[in-house]
Every structure is written in structure tokens, then in C-alpha cells.
N, C-alpha and C. Protein backbone atom coordinates (compact mmCIF):
# COMPACT_ATOMS: atom_id res chain seq x y z
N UNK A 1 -24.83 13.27 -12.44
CA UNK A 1 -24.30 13.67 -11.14
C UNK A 1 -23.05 14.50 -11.36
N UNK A 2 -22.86 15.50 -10.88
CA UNK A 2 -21.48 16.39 -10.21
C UNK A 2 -20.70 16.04 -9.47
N UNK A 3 -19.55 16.06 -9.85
CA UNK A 3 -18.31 15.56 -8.29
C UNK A 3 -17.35 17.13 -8.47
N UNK A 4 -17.67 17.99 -7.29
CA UNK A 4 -16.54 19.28 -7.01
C UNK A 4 -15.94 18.84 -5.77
N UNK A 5 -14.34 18.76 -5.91
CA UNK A 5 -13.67 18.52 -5.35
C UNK A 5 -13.02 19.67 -4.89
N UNK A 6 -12.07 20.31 -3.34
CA UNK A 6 -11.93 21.24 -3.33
C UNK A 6 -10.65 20.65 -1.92
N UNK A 7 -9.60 21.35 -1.67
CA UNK A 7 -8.25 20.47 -0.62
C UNK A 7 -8.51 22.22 0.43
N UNK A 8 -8.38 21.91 1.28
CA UNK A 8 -7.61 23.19 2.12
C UNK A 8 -6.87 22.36 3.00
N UNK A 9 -5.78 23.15 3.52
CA UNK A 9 -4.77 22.91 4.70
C UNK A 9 -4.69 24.11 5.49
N UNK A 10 -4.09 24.25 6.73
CA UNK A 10 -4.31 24.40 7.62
C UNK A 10 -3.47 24.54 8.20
N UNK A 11 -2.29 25.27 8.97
CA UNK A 11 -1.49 25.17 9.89
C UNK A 11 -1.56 25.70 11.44
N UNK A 12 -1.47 24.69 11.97
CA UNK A 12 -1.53 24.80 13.65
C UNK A 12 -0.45 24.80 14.86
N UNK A 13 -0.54 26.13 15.97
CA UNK A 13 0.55 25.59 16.70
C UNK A 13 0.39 24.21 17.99
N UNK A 14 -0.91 23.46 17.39
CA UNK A 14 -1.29 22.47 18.51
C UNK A 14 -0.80 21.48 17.82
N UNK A 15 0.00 20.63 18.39
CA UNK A 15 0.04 19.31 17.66
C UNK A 15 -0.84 18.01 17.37
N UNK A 16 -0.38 17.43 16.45
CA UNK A 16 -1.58 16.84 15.58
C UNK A 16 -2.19 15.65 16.32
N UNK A 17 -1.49 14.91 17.28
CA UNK A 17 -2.12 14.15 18.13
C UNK A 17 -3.51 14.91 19.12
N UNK A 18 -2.98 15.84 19.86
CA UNK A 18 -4.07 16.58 20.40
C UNK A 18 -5.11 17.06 20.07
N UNK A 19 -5.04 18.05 18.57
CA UNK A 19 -6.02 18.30 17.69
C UNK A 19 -6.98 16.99 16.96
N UNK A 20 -6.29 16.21 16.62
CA UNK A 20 -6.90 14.82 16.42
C UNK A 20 -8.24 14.45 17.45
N UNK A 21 -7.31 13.93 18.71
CA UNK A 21 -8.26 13.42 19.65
C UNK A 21 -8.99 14.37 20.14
N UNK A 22 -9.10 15.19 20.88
CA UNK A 22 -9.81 16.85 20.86
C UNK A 22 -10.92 17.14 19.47
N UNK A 23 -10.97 17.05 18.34
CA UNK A 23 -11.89 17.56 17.43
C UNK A 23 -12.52 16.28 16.39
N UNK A 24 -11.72 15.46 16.74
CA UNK A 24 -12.18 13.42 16.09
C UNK A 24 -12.61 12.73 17.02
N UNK A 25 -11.83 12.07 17.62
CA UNK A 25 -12.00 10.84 18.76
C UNK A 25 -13.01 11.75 19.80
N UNK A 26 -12.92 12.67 20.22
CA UNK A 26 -13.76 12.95 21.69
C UNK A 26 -14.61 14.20 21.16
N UNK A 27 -14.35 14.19 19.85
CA UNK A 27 -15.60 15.49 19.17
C UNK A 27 -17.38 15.37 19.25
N UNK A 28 -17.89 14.35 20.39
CA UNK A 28 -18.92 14.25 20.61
C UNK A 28 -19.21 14.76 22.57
N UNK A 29 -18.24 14.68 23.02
CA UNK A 29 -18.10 15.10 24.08
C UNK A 29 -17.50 17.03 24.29
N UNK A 30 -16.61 17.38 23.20
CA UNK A 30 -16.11 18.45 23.35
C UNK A 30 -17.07 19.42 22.11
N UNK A 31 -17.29 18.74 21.12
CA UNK A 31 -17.96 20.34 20.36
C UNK A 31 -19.17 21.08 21.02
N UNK A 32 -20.49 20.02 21.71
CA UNK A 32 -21.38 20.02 22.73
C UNK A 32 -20.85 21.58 23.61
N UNK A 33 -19.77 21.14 24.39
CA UNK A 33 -19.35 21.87 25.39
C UNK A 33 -18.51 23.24 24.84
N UNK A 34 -18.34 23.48 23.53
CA UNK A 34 -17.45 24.71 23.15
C UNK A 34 -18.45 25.40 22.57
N UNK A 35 -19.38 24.32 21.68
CA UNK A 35 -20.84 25.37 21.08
C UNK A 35 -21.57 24.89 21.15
N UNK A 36 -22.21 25.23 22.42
CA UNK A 36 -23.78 25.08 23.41
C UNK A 36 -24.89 25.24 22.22
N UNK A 37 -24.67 26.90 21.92
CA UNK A 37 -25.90 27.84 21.17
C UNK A 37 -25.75 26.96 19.54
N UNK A 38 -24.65 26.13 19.39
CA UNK A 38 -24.62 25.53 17.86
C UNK A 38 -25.01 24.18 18.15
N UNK A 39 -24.20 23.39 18.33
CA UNK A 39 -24.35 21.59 18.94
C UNK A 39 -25.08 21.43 20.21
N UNK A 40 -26.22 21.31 19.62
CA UNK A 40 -26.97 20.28 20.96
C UNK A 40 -26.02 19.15 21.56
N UNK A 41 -25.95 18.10 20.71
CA UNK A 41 -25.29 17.31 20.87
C UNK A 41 -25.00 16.17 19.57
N UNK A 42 -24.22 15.30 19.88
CA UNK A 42 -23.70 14.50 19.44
C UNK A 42 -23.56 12.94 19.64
N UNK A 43 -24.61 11.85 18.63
CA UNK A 43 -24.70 10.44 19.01
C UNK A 43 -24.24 10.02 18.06
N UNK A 44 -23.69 8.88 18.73
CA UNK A 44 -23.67 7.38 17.90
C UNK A 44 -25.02 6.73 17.63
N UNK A 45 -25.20 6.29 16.41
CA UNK A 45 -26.53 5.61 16.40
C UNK A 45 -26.14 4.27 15.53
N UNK A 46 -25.05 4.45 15.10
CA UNK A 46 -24.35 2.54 14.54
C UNK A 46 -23.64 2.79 14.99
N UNK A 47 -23.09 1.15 15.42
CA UNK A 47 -21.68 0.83 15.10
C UNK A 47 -21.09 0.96 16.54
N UNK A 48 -19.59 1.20 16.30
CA UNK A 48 -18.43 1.11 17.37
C UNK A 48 -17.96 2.76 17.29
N UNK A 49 -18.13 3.99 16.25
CA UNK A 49 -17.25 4.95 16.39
C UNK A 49 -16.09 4.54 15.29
N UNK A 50 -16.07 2.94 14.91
CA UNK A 50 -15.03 2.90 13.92
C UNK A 50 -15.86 2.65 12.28
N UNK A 51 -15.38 2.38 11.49
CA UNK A 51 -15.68 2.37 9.86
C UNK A 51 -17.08 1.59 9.51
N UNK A 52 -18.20 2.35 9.12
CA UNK A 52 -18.96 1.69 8.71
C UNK A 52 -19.88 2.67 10.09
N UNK A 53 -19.79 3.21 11.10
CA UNK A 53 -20.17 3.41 12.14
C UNK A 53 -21.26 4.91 11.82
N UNK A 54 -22.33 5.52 12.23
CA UNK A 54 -23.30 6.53 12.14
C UNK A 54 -23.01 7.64 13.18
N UNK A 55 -22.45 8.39 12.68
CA UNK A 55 -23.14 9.75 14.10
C UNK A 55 -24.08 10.37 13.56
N UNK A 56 -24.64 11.04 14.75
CA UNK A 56 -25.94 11.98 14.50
C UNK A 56 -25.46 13.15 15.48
N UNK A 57 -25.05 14.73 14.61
CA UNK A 57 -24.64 15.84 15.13
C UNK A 57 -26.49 16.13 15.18
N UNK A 58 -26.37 16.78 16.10
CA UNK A 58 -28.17 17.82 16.66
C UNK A 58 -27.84 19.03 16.74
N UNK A 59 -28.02 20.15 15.72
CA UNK A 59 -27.92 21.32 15.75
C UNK A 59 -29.21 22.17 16.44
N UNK A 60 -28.84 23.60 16.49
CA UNK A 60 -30.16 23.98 16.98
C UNK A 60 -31.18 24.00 15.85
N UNK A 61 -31.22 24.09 14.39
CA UNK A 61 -31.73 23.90 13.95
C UNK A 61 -31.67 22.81 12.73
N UNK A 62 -31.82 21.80 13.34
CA UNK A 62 -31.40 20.62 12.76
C UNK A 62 -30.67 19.28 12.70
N UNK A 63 -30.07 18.77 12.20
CA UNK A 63 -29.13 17.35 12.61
C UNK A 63 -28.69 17.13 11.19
N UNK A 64 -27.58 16.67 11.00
CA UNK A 64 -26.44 16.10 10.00
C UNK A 64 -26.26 14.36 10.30
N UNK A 65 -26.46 13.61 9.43
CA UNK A 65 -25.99 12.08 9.84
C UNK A 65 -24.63 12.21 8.78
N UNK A 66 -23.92 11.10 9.88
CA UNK A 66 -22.11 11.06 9.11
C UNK A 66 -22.26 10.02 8.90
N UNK A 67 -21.43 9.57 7.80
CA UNK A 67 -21.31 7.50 7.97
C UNK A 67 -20.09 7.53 8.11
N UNK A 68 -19.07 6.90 8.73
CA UNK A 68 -17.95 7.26 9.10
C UNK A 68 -17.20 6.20 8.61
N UNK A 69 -16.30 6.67 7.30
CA UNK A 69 -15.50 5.39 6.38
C UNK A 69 -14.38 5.46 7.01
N UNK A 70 -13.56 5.72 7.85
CA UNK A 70 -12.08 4.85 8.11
C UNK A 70 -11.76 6.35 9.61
N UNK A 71 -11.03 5.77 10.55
CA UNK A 71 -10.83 6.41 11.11
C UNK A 71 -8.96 5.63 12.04
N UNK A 72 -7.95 6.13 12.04
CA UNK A 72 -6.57 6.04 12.01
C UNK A 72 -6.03 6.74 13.07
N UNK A 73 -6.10 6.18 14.81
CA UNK A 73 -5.26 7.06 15.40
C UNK A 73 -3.78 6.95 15.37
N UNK A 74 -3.38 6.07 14.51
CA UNK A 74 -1.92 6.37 14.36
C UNK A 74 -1.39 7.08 13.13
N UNK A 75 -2.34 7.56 12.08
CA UNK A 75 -1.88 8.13 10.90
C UNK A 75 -2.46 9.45 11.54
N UNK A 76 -3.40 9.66 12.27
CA UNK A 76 -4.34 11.00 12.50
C UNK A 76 -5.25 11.25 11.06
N UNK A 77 -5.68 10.28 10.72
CA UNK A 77 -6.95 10.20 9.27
C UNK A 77 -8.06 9.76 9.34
N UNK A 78 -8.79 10.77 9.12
CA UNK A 78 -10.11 11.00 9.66
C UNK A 78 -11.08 10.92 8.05
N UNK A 79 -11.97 10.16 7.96
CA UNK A 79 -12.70 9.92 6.59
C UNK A 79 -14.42 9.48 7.44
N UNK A 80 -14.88 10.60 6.67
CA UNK A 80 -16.50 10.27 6.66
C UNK A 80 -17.05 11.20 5.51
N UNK A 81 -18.71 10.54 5.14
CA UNK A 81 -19.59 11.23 4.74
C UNK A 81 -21.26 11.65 5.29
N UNK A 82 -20.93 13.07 4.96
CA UNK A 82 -22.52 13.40 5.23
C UNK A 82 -23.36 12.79 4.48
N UNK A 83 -24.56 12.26 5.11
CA UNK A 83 -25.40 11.30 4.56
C UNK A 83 -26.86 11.53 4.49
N UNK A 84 -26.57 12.61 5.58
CA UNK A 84 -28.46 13.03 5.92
C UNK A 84 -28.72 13.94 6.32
N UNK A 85 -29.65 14.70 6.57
CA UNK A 85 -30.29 16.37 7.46
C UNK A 85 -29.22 17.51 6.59
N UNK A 86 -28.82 18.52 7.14
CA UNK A 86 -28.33 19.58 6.71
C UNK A 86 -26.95 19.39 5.77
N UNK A 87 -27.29 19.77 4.90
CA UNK A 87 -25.91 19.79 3.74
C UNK A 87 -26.79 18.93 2.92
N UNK A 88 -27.31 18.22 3.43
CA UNK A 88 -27.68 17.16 1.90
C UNK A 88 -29.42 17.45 1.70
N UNK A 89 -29.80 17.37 -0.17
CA UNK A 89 -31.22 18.47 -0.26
C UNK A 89 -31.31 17.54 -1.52
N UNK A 90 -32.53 18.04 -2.30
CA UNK A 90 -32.38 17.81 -3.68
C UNK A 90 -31.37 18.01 -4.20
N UNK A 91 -30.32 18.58 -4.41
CA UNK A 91 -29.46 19.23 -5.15
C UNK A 91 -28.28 18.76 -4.47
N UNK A 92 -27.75 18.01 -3.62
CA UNK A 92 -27.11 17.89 -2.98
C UNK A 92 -26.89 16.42 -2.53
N UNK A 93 -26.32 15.11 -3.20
CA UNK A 93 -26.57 13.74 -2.64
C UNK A 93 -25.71 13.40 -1.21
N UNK A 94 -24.64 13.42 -1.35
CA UNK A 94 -23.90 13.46 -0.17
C UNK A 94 -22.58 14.57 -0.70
N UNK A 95 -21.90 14.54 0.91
CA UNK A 95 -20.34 15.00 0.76
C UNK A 95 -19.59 14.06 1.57
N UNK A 96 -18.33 13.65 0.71
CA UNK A 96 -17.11 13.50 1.68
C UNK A 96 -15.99 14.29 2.28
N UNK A 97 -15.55 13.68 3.45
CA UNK A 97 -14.53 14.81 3.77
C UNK A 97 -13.43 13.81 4.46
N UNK A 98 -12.32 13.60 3.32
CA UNK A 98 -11.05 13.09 4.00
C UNK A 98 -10.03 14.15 4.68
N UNK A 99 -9.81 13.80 6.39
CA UNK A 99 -9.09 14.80 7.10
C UNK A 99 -8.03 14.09 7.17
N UNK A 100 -6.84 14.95 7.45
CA UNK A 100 -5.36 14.50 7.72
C UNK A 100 -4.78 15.38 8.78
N UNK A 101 -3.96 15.09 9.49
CA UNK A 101 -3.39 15.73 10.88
C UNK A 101 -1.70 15.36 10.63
N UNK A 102 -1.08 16.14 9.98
CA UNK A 102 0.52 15.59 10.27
C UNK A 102 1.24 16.89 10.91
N UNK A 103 2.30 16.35 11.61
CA UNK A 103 3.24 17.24 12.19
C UNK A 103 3.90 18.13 11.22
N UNK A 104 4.72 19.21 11.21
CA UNK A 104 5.27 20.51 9.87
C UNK A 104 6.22 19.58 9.54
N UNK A 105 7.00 19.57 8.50
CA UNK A 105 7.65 18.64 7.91
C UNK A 105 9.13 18.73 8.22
N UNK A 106 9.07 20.35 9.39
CA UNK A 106 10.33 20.00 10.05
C UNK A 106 10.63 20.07 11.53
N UNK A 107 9.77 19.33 11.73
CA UNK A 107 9.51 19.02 12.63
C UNK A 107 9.03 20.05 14.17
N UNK A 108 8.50 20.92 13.35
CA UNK A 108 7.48 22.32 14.43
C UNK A 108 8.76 23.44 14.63
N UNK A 109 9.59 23.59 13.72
CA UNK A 109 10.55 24.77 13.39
C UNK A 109 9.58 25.87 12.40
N UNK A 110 9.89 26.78 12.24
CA UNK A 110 9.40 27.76 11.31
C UNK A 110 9.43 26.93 9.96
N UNK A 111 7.86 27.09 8.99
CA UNK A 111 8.33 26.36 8.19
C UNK A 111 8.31 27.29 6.82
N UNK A 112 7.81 29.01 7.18
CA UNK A 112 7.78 29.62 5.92
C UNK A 112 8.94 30.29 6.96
N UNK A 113 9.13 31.59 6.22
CA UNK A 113 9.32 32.95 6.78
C UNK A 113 8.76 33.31 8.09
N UNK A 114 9.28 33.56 8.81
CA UNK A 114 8.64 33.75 10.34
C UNK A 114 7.21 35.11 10.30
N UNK A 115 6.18 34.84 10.51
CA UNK A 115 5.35 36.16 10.49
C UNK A 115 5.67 36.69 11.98
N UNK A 116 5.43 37.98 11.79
CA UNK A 116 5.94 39.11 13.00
C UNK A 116 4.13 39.25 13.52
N UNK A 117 3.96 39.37 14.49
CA UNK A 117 2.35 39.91 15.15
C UNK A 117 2.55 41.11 15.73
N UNK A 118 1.90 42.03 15.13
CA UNK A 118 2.15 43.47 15.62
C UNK A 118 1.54 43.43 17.12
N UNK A 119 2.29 44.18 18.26
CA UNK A 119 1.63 44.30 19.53
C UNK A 119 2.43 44.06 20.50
N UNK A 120 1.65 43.80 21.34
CA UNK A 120 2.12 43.02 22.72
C UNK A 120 1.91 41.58 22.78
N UNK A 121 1.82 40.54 21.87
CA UNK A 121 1.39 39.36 22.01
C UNK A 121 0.32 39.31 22.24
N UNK A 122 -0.86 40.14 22.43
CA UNK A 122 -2.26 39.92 22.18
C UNK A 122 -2.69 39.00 21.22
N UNK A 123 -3.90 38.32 21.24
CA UNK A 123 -4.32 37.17 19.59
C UNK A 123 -4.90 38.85 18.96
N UNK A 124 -4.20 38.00 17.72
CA UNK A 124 -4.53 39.33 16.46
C UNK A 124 -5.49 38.75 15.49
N UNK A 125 -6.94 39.76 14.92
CA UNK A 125 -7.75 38.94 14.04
C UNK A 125 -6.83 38.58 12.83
N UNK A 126 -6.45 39.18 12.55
CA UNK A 126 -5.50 38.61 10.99
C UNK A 126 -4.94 37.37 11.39
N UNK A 127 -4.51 37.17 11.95
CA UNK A 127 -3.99 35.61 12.27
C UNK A 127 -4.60 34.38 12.93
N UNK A 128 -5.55 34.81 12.81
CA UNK A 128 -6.51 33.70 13.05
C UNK A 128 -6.71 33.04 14.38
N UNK A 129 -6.79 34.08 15.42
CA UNK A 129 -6.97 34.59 16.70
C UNK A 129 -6.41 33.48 17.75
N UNK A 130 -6.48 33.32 18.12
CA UNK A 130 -5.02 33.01 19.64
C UNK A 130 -4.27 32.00 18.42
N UNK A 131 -3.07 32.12 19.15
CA UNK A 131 -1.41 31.62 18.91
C UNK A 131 -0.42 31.37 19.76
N UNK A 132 0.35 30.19 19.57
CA UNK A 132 1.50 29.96 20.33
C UNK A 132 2.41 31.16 19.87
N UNK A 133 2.92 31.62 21.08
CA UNK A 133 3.73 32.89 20.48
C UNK A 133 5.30 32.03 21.40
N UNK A 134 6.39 33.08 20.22
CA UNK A 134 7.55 32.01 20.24
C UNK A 134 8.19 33.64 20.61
N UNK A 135 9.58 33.99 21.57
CA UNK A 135 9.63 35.45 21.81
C UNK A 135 10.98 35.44 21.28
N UNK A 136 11.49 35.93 20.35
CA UNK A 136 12.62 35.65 19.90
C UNK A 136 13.36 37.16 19.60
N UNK A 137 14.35 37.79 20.51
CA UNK A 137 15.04 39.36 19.90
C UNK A 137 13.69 40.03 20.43
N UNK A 138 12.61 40.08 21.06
CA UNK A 138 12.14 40.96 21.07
C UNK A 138 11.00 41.16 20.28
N UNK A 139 11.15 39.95 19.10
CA UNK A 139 10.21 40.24 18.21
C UNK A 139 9.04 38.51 18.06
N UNK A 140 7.94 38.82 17.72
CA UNK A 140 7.03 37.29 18.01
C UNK A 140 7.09 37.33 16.97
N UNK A 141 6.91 35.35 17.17
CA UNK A 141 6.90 34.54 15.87
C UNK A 141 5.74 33.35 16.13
N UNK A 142 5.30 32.81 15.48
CA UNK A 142 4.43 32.01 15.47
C UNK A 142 4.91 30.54 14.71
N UNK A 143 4.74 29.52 15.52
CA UNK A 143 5.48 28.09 15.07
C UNK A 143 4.54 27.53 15.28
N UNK A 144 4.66 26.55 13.31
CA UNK A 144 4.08 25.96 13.40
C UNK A 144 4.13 24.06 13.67
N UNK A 145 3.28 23.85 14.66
CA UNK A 145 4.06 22.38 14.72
C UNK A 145 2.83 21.14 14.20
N UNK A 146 1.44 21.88 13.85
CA UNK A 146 0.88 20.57 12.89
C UNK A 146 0.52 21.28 11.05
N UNK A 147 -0.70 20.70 10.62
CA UNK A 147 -0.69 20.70 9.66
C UNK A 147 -1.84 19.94 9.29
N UNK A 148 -3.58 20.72 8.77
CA UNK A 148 -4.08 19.66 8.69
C UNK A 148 -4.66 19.59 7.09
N UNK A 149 -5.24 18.66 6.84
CA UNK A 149 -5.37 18.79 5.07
C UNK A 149 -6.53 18.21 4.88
N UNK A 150 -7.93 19.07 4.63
CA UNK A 150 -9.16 18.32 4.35
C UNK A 150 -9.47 18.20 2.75
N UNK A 151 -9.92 16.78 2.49
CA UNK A 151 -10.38 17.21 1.03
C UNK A 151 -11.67 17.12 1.03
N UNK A 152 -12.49 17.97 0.72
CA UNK A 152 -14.25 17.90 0.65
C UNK A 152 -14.58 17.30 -0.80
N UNK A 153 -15.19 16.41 -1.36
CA UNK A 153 -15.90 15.94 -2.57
C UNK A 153 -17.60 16.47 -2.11
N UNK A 154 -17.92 17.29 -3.17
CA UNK A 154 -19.01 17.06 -3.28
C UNK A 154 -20.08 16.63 -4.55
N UNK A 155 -21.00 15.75 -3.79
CA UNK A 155 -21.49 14.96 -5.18
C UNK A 155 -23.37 15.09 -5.42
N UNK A 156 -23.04 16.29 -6.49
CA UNK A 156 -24.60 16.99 -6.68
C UNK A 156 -25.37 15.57 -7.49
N UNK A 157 -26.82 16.62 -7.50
CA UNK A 157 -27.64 15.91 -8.56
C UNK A 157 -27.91 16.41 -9.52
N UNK A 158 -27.89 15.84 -10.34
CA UNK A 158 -27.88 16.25 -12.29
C UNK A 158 -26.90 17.18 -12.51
N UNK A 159 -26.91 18.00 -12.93
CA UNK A 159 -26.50 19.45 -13.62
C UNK A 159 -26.21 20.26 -12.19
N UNK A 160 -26.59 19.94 -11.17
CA UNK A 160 -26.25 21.35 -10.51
C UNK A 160 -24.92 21.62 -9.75
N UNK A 161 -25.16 23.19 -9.70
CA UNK A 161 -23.46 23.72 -9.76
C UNK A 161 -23.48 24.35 -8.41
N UNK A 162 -22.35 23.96 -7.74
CA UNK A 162 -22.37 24.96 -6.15
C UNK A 162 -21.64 26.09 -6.89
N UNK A 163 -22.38 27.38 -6.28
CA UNK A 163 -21.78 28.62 -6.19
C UNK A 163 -20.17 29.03 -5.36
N UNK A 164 -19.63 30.15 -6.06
CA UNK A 164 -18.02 29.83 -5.19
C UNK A 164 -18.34 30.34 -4.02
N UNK A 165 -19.23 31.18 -3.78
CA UNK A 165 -19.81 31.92 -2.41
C UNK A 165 -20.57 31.10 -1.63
N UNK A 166 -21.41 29.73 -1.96
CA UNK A 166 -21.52 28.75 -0.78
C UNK A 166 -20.34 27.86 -0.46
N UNK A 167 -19.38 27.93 -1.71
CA UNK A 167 -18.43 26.70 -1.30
C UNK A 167 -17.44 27.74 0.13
N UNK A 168 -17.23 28.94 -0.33
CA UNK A 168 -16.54 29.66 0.42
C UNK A 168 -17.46 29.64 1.99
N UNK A 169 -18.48 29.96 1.69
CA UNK A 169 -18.81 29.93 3.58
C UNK A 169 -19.22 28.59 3.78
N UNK A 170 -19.04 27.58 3.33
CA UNK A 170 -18.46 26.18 4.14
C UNK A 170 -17.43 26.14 4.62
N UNK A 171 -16.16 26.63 3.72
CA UNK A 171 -14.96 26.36 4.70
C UNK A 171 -14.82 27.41 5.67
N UNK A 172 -15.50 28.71 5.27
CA UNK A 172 -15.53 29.41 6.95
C UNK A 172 -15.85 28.26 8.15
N UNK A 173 -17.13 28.01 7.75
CA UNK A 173 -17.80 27.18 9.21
C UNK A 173 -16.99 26.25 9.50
N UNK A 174 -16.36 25.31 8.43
CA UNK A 174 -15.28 23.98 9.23
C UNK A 174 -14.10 24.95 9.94
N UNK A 175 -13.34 25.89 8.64
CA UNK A 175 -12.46 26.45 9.63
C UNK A 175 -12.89 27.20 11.29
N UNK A 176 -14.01 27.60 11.24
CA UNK A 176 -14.46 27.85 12.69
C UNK A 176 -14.28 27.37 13.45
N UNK A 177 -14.84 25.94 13.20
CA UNK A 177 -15.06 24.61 13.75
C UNK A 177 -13.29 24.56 14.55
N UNK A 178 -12.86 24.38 13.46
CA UNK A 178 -11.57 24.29 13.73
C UNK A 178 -10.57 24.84 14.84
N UNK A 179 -10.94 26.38 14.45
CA UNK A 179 -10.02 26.91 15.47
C UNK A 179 -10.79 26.97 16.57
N UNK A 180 -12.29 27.22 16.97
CA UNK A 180 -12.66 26.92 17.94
C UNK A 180 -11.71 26.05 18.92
N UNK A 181 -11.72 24.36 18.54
CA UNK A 181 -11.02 23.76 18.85
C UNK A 181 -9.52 24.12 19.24
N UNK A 182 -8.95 24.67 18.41
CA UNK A 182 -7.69 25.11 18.30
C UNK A 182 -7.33 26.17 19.89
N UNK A 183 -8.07 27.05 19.83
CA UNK A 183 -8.30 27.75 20.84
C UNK A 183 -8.65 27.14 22.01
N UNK A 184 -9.34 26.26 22.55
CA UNK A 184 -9.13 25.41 23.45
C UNK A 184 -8.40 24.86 24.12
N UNK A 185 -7.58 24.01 22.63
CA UNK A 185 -6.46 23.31 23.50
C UNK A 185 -5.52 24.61 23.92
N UNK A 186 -5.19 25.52 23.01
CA UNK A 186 -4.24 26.26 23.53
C UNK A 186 -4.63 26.64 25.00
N UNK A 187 -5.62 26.72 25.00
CA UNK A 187 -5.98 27.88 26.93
C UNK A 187 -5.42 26.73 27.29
N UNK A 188 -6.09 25.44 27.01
CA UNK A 188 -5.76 24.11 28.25
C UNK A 188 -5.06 22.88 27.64
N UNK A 189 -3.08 23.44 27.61
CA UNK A 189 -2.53 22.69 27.45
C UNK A 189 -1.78 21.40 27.58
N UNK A 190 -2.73 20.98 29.43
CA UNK A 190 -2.69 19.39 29.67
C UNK A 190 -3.78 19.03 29.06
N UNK A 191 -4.74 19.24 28.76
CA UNK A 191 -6.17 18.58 27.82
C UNK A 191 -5.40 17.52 26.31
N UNK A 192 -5.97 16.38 26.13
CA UNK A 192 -5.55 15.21 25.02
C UNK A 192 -4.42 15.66 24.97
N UNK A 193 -3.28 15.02 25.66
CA UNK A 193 -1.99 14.92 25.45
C UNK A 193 -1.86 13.46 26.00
């Protein structure tokens, strides 16, 4: 067996409680409704929703089973594995994916160098399309106030090797996933608060 391990993070101007409950806790009610033409829908088929518990995502072409190892609304830590339907093949036994949601470490101040967005405050594709825009002199800044950190394990069969070009358009699709979400809460900023 193979174990490729791989971390991305993530910085968001939604905070990590919202993004949490919005794309974890109520991600069977909201992905449905953001991608119709992708998610049929989304069941429970064990359990409570807590550790040890089954979802079943229904794609249009297909379904994913999760087993869902630990879930933390006070840390914002999110742990499951794919277990069944799409992602997992011959070649492929399962994946895990430990998520993390923390606030910027100073507390939603600029935490690099401020990036400038050329324009009028329009969402710009380079930046990874809508943004809290912060108006400072005249000039925009973008603040970040979460931070999220997935680690994917994946655990082949025998000898086989994921390519860097499938590992790469996986994290397109989660990051999709992602800002999809992301974009949401921003339009509708009383939504999970």
C-alpha cells in the first residue's frame, strides 16, 4: 500500500465559525442549494452526523460515501474518510481529509503585506474572486480573518502512484468547493453567524 500525504491552507475573509457551520455542520443542506448541476444531494445513512457516522454525497454522476471520524464545533475540526463511489477504484483504497478552521493569528489584521486589487473593487480572477475589501488611503486591501488547513492522506493499492496533475485537479475541486461557499457567505452576511 501507498500513503501520499499532501497539507494546503487557505486564507479567508469569512470567519471560521461561519465557514465551519456553512460548509461542515449544514453542508448537506447548503452544497445541494449552491451546486444544483453538481450535488443532487446529501444523506445521512449512519449514525448522529457525529464520529463513526456515514454520509452519502449524490452527484450527477455518481455518489461518494464519507465515514466521518471526529467532528469539533468548538475547535472548528472537521475529520472524515472517503470510503466508497467516486475517488475510491482499484487503485485507490480510501482518502482522509483532516480540516481545520482557525481565526489569522492576529487576530483578522493584515497578516502578510497588504495585496492592492487593481480597479474599482470589482472581485478580481487573480484573487480568487469575491473579497472583503478593506478601503484604506484610497487604496484596497484584503483582510484576512480565518485560515483553513486541510491535510488529504491518500492510501493507494500496491505500487500505485497518483500523478501530480490528478493530485493538482483535486485541490482545484475542494478549493472550488470552498470558495463557492466562501462566496456565499460573503453576499449573505447574516447567514451562520
Amino acid at each position: 500500500m501507498g500513503v501520499f500525504t499532501y497539507t494546503d491552507e487557505h486564507t479567508s475573509p469569512v470567519a471560521s465559525a461561519r465557514i465551519f457551520k456553512a460548509s461542515i455542520l449544514d453542508s448537506h443542506i447548503l452544497m445541494p442549494k449552491l451546486l444544483p448541476d453538481a450535488i443532487t444531494s446529501i444523506q445521512l445513512i449512519k449514525g448522529d452526523s457525529g464520529a463513526g457516522s456515514i454520509k452519502q454525497i449524490n452527484f450527477a454522476g455518481g455518489f461518494a460515501k464519507h465515514q466521518i471520524d471526529e467532528v469539533d464545533e468548538k475547535t472548528f475540526t472537521y475529520k472524515y474518510t472517503l470510503i466508497e463511489g467516486n475517488g475510491v477504484s482499484d487503485k485507490i483504497e480510501k482518502v482522509s481529509y483532516d480540516i481545520k478552521f482557525d481565526g489569522s493569528p492576529d487576530g483578522g489584521s493584515m497578516s502578510q503585506p497588504p495585496i492592492l486589487i487593481p480597479g474599482n473593487g470589482r472581485p478580481c480572477a487573480s484573487c480568487g474572486g469575491i473579497t472583503l475589501l478593506i478601503y484604506l488611503a484610497a487604496e484596497i486591501f484584503i483582510r484576512t480573518v480565518s485560515i483553513s488547513k486541510m491535510t488529504t492522506t491518500i492510501y493507494t493499492h500496491g505500487d500505485f502512484e497518483i500523478k501530480e496533475e490528478e493530485l493538482k485537479a483535486g485541490k482545484e475541486k475542494v478549493l472550488g468547493l470552498y470558495k463557492v461557499v466562501e462566496a456565499y457567505l460573503l453576499k449573505n452576511p447574516d447567514a451562520y453567524v
